[in-house]
Structure formats: C-alpha cells, structure tokens
C-alpha atoms as a PDB file:
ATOM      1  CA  UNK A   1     -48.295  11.906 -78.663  1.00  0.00           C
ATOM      2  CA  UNK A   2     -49.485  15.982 -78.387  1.00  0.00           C
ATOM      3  CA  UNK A   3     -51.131  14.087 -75.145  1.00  0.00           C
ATOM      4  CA  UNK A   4     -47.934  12.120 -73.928  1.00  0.00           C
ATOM      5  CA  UNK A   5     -45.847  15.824 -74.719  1.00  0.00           C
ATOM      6  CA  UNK A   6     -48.491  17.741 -72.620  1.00  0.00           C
ATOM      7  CA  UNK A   7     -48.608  15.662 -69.740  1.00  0.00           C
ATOM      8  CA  UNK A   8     -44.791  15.170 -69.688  1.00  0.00           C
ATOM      9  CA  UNK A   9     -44.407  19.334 -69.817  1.00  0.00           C
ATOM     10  CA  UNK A  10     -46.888  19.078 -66.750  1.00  0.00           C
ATOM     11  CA  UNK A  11     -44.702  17.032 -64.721  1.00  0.00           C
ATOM     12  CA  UNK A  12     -41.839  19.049 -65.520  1.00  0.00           C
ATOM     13  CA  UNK A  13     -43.438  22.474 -64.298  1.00  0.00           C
ATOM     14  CA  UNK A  14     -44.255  20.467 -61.192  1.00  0.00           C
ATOM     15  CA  UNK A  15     -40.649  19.530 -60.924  1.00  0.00           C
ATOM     16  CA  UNK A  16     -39.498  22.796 -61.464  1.00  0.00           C
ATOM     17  CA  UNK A  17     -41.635  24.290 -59.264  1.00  0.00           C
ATOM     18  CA  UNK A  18     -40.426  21.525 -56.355  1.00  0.00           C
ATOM     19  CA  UNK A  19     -37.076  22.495 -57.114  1.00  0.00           C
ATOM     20  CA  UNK A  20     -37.566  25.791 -56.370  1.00  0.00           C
ATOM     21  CA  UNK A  21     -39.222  25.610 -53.632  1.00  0.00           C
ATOM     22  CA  UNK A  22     -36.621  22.951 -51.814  1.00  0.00           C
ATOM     23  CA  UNK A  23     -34.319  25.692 -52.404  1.00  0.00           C
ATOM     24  CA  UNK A  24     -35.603  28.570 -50.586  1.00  0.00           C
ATOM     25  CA  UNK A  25     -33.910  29.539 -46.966  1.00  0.00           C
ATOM     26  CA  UNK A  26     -35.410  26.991 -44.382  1.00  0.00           C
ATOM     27  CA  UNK A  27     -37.254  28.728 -41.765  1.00  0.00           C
ATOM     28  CA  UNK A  28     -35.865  28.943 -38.111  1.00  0.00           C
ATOM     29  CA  UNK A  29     -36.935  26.197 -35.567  1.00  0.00           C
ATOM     30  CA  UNK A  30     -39.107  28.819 -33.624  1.00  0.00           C
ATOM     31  CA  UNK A  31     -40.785  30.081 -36.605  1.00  0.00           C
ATOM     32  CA  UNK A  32     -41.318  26.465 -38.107  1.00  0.00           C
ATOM     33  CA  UNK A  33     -42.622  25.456 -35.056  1.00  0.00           C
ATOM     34  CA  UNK A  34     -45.181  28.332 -34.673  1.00  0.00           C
ATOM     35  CA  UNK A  35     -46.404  27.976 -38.267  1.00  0.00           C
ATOM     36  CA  UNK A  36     -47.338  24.044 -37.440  1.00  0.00           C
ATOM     37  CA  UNK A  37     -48.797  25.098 -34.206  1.00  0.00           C
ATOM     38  CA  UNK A  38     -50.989  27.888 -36.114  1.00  0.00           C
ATOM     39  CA  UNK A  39     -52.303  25.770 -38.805  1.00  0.00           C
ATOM     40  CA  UNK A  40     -53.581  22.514 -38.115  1.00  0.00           C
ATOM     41  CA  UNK A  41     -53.082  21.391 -42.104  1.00  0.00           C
ATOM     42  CA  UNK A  42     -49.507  21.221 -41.207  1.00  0.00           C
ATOM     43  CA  UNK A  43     -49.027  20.006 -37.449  1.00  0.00           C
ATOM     44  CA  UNK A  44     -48.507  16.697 -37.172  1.00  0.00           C
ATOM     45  CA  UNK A  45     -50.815  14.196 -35.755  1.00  0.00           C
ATOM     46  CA  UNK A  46     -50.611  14.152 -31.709  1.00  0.00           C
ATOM     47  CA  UNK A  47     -48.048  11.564 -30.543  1.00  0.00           C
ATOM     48  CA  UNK A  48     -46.999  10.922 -34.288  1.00  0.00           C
ATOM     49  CA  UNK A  49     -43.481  10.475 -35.326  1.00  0.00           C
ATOM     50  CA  UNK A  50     -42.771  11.601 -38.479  1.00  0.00           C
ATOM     51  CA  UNK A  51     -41.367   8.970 -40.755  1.00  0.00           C
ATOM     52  CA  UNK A  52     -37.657   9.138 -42.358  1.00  0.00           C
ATOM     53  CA  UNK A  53     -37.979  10.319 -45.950  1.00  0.00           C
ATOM     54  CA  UNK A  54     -41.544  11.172 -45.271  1.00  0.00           C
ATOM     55  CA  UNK A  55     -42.894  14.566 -47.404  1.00  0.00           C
ATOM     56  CA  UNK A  56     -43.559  17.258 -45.531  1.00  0.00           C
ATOM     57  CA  UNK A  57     -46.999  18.911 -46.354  1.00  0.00           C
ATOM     58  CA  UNK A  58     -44.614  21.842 -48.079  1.00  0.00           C
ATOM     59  CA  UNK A  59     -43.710  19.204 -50.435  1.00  0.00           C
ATOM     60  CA  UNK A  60     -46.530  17.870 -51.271  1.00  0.00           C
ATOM     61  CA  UNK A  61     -48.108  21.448 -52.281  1.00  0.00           C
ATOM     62  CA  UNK A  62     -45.263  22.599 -53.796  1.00  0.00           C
ATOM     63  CA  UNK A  63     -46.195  22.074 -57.345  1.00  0.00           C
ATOM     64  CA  UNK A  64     -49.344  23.527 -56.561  1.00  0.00           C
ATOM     65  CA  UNK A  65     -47.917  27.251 -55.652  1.00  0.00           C
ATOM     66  CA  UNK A  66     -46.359  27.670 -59.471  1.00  0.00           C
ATOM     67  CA  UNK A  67     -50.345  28.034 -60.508  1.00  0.00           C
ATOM     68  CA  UNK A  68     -52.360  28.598 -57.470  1.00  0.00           C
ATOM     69  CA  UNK A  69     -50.486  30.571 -55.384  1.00  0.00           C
ATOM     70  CA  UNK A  70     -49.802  33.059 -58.028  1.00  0.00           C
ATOM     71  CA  UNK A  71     -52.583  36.105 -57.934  1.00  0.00           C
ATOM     72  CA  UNK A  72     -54.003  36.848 -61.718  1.00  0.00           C
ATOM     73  CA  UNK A  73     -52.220  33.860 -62.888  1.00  0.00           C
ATOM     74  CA  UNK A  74     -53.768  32.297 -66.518  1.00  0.00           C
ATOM     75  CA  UNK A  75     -53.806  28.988 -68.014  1.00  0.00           C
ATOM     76  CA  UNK A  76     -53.188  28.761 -71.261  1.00  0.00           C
ATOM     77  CA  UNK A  77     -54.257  25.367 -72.402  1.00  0.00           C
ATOM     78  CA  UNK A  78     -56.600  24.509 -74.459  1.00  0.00           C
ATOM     79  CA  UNK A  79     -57.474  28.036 -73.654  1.00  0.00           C
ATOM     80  CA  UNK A  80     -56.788  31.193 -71.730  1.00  0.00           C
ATOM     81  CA  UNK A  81     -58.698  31.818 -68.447  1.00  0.00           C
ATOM     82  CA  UNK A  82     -57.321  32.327 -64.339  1.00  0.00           C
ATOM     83  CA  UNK A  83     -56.504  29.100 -62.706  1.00  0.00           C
ATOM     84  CA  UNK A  84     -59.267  28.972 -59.880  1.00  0.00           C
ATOM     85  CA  UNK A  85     -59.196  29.651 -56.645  1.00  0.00           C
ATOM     86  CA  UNK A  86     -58.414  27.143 -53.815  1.00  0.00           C
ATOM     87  CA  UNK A  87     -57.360  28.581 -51.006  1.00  0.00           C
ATOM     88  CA  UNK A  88     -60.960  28.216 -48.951  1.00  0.00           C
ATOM     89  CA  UNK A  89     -62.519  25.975 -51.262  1.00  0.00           C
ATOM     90  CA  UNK A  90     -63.919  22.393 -49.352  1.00  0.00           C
ATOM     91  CA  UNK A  91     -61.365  19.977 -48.893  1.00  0.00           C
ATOM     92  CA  UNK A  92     -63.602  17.727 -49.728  1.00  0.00           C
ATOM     93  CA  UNK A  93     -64.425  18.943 -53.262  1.00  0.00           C
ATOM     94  CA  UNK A  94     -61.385  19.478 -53.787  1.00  0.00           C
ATOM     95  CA  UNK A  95     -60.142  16.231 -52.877  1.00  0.00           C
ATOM     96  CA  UNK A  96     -63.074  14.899 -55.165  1.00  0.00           C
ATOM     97  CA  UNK A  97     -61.599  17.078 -58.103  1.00  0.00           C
ATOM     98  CA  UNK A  98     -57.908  15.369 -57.676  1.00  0.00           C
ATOM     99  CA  UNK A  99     -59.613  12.599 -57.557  1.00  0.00           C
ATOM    100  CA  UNK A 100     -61.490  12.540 -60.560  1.00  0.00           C
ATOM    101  CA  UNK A 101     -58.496  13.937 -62.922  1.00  0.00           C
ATOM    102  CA  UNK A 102     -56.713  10.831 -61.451  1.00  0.00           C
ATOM    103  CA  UNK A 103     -59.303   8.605 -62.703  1.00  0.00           C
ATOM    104  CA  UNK A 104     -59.719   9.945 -66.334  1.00  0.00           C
ATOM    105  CA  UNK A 105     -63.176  11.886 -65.089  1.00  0.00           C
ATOM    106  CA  UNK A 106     -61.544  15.316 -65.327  1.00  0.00           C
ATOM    107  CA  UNK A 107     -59.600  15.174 -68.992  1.00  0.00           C
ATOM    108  CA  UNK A 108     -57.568  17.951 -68.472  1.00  0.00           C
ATOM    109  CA  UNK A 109     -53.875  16.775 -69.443  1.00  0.00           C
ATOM    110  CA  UNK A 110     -51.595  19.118 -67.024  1.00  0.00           C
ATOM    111  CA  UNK A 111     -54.150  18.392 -63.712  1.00  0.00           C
ATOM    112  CA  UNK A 112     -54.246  14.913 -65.205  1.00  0.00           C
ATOM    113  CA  UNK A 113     -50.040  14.383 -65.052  1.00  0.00           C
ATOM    114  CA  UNK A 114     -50.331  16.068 -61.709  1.00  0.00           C
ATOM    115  CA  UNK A 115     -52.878  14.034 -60.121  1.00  0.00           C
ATOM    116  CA  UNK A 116     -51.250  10.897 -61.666  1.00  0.00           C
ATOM    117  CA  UNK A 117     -48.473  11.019 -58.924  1.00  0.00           C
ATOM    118  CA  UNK A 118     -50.194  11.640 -56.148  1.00  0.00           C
ATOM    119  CA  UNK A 119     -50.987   8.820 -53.276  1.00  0.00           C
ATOM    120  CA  UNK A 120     -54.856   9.259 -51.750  1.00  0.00           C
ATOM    121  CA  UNK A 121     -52.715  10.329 -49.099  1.00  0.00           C
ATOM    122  CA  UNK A 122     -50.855  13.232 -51.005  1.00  0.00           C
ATOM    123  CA  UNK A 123     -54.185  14.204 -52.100  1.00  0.00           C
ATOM    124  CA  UNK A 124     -55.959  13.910 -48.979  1.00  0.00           C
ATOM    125  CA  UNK A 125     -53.449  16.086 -47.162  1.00  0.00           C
ATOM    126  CA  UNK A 126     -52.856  18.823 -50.059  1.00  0.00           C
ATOM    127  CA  UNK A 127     -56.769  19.127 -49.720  1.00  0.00           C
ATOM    128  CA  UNK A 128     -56.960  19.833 -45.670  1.00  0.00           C
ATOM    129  CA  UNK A 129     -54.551  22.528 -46.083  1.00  0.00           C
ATOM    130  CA  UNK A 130     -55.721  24.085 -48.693  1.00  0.00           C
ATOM    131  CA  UNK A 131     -59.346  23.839 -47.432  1.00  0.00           C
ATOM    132  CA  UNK A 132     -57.999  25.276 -44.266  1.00  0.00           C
ATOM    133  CA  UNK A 133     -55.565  28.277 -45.979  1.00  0.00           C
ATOM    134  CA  UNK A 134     -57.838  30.914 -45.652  1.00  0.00           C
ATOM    135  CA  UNK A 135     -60.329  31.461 -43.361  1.00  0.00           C
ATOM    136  CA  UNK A 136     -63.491  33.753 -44.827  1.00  0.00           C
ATOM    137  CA  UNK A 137     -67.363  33.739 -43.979  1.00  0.00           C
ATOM    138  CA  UNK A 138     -69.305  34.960 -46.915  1.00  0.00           C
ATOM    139  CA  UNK A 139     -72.626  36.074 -46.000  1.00  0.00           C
ATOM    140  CA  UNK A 140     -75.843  34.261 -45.757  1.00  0.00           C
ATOM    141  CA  UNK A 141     -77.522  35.409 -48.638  1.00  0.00           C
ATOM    142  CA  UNK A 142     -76.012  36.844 -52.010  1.00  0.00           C
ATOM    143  CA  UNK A 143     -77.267  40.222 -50.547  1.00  0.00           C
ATOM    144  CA  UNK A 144     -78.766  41.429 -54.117  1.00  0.00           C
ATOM    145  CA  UNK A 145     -81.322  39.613 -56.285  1.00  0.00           C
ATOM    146  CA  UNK A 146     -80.100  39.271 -59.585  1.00  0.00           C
ATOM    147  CA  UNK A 147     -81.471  40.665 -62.641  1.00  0.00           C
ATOM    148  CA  UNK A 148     -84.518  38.604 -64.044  1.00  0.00           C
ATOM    149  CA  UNK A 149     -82.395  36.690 -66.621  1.00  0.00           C
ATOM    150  CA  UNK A 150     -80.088  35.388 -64.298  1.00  0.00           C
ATOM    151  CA  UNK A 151     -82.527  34.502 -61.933  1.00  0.00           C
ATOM    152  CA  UNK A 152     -84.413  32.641 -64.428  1.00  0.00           C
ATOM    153  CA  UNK A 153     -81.221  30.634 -65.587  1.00  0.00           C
ATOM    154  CA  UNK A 154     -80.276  30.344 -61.696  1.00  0.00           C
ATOM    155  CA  UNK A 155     -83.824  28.616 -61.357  1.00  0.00           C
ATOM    156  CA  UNK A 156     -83.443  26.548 -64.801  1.00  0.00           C
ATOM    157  CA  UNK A 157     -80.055  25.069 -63.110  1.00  0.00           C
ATOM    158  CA  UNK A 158     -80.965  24.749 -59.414  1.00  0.00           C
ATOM    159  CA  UNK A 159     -78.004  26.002 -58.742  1.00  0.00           C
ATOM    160  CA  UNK A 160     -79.248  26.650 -55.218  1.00  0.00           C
ATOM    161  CA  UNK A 161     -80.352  23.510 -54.365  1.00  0.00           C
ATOM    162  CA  UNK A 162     -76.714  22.224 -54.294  1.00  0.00           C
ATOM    163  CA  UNK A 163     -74.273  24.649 -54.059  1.00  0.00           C
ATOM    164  CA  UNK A 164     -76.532  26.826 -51.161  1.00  0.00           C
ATOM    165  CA  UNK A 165     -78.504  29.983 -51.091  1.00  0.00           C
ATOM    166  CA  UNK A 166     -75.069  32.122 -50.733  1.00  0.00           C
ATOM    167  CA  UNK A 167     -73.397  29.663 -53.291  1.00  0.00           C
ATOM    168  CA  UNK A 168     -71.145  29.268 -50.758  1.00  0.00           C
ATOM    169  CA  UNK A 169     -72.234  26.588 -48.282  1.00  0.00           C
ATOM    170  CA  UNK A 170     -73.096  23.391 -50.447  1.00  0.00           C
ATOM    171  CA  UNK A 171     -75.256  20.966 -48.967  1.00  0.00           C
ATOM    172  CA  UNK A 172     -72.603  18.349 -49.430  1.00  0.00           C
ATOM    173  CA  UNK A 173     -68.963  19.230 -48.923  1.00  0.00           C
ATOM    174  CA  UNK A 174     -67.829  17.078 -51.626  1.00  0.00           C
ATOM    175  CA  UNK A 175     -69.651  19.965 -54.175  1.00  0.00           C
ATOM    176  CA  UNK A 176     -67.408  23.235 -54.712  1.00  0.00           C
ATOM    177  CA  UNK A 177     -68.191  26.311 -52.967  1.00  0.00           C
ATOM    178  CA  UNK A 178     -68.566  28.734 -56.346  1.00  0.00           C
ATOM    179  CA  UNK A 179     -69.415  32.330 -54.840  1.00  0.00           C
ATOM    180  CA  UNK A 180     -66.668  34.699 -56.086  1.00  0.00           C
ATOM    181  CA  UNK A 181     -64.477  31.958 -58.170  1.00  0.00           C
ATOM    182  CA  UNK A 182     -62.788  33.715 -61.150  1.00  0.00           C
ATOM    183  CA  UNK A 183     -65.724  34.020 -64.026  1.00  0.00           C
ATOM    184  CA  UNK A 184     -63.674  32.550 -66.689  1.00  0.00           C
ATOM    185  CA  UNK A 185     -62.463  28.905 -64.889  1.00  0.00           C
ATOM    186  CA  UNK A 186     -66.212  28.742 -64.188  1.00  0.00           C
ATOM    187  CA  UNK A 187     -67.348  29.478 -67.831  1.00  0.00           C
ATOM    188  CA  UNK A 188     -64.073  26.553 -68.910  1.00  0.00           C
ATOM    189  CA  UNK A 189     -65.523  24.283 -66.129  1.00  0.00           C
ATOM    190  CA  UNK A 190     -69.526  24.648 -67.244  1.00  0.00           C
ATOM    191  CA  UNK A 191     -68.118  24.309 -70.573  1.00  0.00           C
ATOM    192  CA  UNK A 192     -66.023  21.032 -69.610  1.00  0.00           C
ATOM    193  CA  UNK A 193     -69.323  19.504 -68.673  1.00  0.00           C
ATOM    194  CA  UNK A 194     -71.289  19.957 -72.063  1.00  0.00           C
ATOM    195  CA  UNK A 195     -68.112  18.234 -73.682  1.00  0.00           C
ATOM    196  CA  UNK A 196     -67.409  15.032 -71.374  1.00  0.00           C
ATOM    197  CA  UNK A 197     -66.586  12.808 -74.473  1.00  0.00           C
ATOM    198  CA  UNK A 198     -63.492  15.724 -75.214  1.00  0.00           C
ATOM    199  CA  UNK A 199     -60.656  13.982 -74.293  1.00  0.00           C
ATOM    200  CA  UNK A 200     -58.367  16.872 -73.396  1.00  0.00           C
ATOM    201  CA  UNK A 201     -61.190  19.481 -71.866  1.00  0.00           C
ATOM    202  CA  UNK A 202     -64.085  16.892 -70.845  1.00  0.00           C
ATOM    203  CA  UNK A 203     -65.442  16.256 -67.271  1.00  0.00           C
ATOM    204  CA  UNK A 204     -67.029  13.090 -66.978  1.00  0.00           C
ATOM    205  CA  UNK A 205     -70.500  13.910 -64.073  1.00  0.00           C
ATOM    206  CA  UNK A 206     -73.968  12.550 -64.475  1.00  0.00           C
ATOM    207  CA  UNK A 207     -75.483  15.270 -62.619  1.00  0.00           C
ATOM    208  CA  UNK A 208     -73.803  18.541 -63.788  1.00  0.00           C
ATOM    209  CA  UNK A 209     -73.701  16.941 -67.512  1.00  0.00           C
ATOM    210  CA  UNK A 210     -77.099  17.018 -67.330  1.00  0.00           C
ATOM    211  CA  UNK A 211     -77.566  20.323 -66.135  1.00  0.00           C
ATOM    212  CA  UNK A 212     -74.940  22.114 -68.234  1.00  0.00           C
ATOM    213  CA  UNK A 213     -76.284  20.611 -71.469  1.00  0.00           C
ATOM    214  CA  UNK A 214     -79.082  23.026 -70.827  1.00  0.00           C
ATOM    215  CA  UNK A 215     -77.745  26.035 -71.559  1.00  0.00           C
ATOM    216  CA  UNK A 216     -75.765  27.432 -74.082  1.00  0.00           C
ATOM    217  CA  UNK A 217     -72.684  28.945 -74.100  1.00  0.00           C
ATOM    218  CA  UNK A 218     -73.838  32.334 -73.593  1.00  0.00           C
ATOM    219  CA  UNK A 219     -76.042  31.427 -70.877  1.00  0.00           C
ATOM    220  CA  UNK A 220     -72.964  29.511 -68.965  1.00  0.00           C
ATOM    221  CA  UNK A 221     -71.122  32.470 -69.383  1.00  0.00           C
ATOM    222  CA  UNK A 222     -73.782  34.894 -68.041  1.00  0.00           C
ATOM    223  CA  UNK A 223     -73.846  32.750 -65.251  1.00  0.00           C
ATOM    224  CA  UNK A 224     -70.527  32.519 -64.313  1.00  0.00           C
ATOM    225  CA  UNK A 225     -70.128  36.796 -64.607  1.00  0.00           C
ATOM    226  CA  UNK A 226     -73.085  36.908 -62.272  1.00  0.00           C
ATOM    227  CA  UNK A 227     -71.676  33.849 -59.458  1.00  0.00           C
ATOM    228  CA  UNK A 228     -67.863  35.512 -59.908  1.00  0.00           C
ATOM    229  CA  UNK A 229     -69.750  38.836 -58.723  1.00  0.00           C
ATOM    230  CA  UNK A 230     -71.068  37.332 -55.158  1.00  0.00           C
ATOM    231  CA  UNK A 231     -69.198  37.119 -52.114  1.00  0.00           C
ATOM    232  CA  UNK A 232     -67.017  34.002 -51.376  1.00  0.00           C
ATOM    233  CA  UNK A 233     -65.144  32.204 -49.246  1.00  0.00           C
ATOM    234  CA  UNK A 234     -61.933  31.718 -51.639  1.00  0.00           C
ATOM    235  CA  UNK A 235     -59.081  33.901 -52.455  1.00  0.00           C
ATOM    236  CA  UNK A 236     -55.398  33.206 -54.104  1.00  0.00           C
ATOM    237  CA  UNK A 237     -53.232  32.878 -51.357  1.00  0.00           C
ATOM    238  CA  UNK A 238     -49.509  33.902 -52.495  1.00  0.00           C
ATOM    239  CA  UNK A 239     -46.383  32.371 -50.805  1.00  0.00           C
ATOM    240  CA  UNK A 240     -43.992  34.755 -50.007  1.00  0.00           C
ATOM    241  CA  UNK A 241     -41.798  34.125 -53.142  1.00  0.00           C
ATOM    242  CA  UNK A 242     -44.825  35.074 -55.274  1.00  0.00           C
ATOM    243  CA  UNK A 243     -45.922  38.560 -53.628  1.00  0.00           C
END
C-alpha cells in the first residue's frame, strides 16, 4: 500500500508538473523554429511529418524539469540528497537507467511510477536531449592525484577501468559519466547497490553489486566527496520558469 501511495504521489507530481508546463506562453514561430534548428534533440527527423496527437519532445520531458531542471533541488525519499545531474550525462546510460527502473532493476518507487509510463520511444527521445542539453569537455585527466586513501579505494574499485581516467569518458556509453555528479546521489546510488534485495532503495547490477559490497559506507562516501570534486561534463540545466 505505502508502495501503491508512493508511486501514485509520483505520477501526480509528474502530472502537475505537465500541467504546468502546457500552460506556459507558447513560443513564437521564429523562435520555435530556431530552437529546433539549434538543437538536434528536438528537430524533427528530415522529411518527417509529425503525427496528429504526437508528443512533442517538451512533453515528454516535462515531468522531468519539476526535479532536474531545478538547481540545488533535494529528494526526500527514503532520504535527503540532490537529485543528480543529467543535463550532459550519456544518453545511453541514461536511457539504460529508465530502463532499468522500468523493469524493477532500479527499486526506487517515484523513478519507478515515472518510468512505468514511458514507451522505449519516450525514453529513447527524453535521453538524446538530455544527453545533448549541455555541451562541456572535462579534461583528460582529473588534473590532481588524490590523497593516498582515495587512491587506494579508487584502485580497490577500478573505478577507472570503466568509467575512464577523467571519470568522465566511460569506455561504454551505456555506463554514467560520474566526474562532478552531486556527492550525495552518488553516496544513495553506491549505497543502492550494497542493498539490491531493498525493495524501495535497491539496484539490481551484477557488476557494481559486486564492487560496492566492498566497501563500507564510509568508504562509498569518501569516494563520492572525492569524484563530486573532479571536473565533469554535467550541470543542472534550469528552464526558464525555474531560474
């Protein structure tokens, strides 16, 4: 039921959220035009016609803004930490990411409700623009070594060996890019791993189960500070409602 209420409190946010946005001044032809020209997450295909009743790629991402789009906003379920950053991120991760709170492999009940009522196509499209919002290089290297702890826990992890030197060019784009992500979604989502049989925080992933269950909490934390301190390729991109 406390499941059922949550996910139902989800969908209404998201709602809300849509409503809000379908009632904000509609931008002039020009401008609309200009906006779809300048980002290719929202042109349409070439020689496409768009379909009648069709959601626009504002529509889709509108329940996305009321979290996302919202600079030092916090979740506050099951605990308190900043929603995380993904303007930037990979489409491909984060298409992987919808896709797993779809299928029960995330167990967060909000992203869970969301995710629920999205097509592959919804999700596939809300990922290109996002993955294409923002447009940042982070450097090759983290610049600085870290202190010998960290390093040692960086090694114990091979973080590197997935996620890239900078932490910000993964060697698969399905994998997040992690370099300057809030520190506190990244301690939650470490966390999430250690606890895959939760069935309200839980993430369900043979490979970062294993390596999360290394360390303890402290450790996860310490290495979340030190990744949130690098360089990334992400930022909270606010609509203009939200600035």
């Amino acid at each position: 039921m406390n499941q059922l209420l949550t996910t139902l409190f989800a969908l209404g946010v998201a709602c809300a959220t849509t409503f809000a946005h379908a009632q904000a001044p509609a931008a002039p032809a020009t401008a609309a035009a200009s906006t779809a020209g300048a980002n290719p997450a929202i042109a349409p295909a070439a020689g496409s016609t768009p379909q009648a009743g069709a959601k626009t790629i504002e529509a889709k991402v509108a329940m996305c803004i009321g979290c996302h789009g919202i600079p030092g906003y916090q979740a506050s379920f099951p605990e308190v930490h900043r929603v995380p950053m993904i303007s930037g991120q990979s489409a491909k991760y984060i298409a992987a990411a919808l896709s797993a709170y779809k299928n029960g492999d995330r167990k967060h009940p909000t992203m869970r409700g969301i995710a629920a009522s999205l097509s592959e196509q919804d999700i596939n499209d809300i990922a290109n623009f996002y993955g294409n919002h923002v447009k940042k290089t982070a450097p090759d290297s983290v610049g600085r070594e870290p202190r010998a702890q960290i390093a040692e826990l960086l090694k114990k992890g091979n973080c590197a060996s997935c996620h890239g030197a900078n932490y910000s060019k993964p060697i698969d784009p399905s994998y997040p890019k992690i370099a300057g992500q809030h520190a506190d979604y990244l301690f939650v989502a470490l966390k999430a791993y250690k606890q895959d049989t939760n069935p309200v925080t839980g993430r369900t992933n043979g490979v970062m189960g294993a390596i999360a269950k290394q360390f303890s909490n402290a450790e996860l934390k310490a290495l979340s500070n030190y990744l949130a301190s690098l360089p990334g390729e992400m930022a909270v991109q606010p609509e203009s409602r939200f600035r």
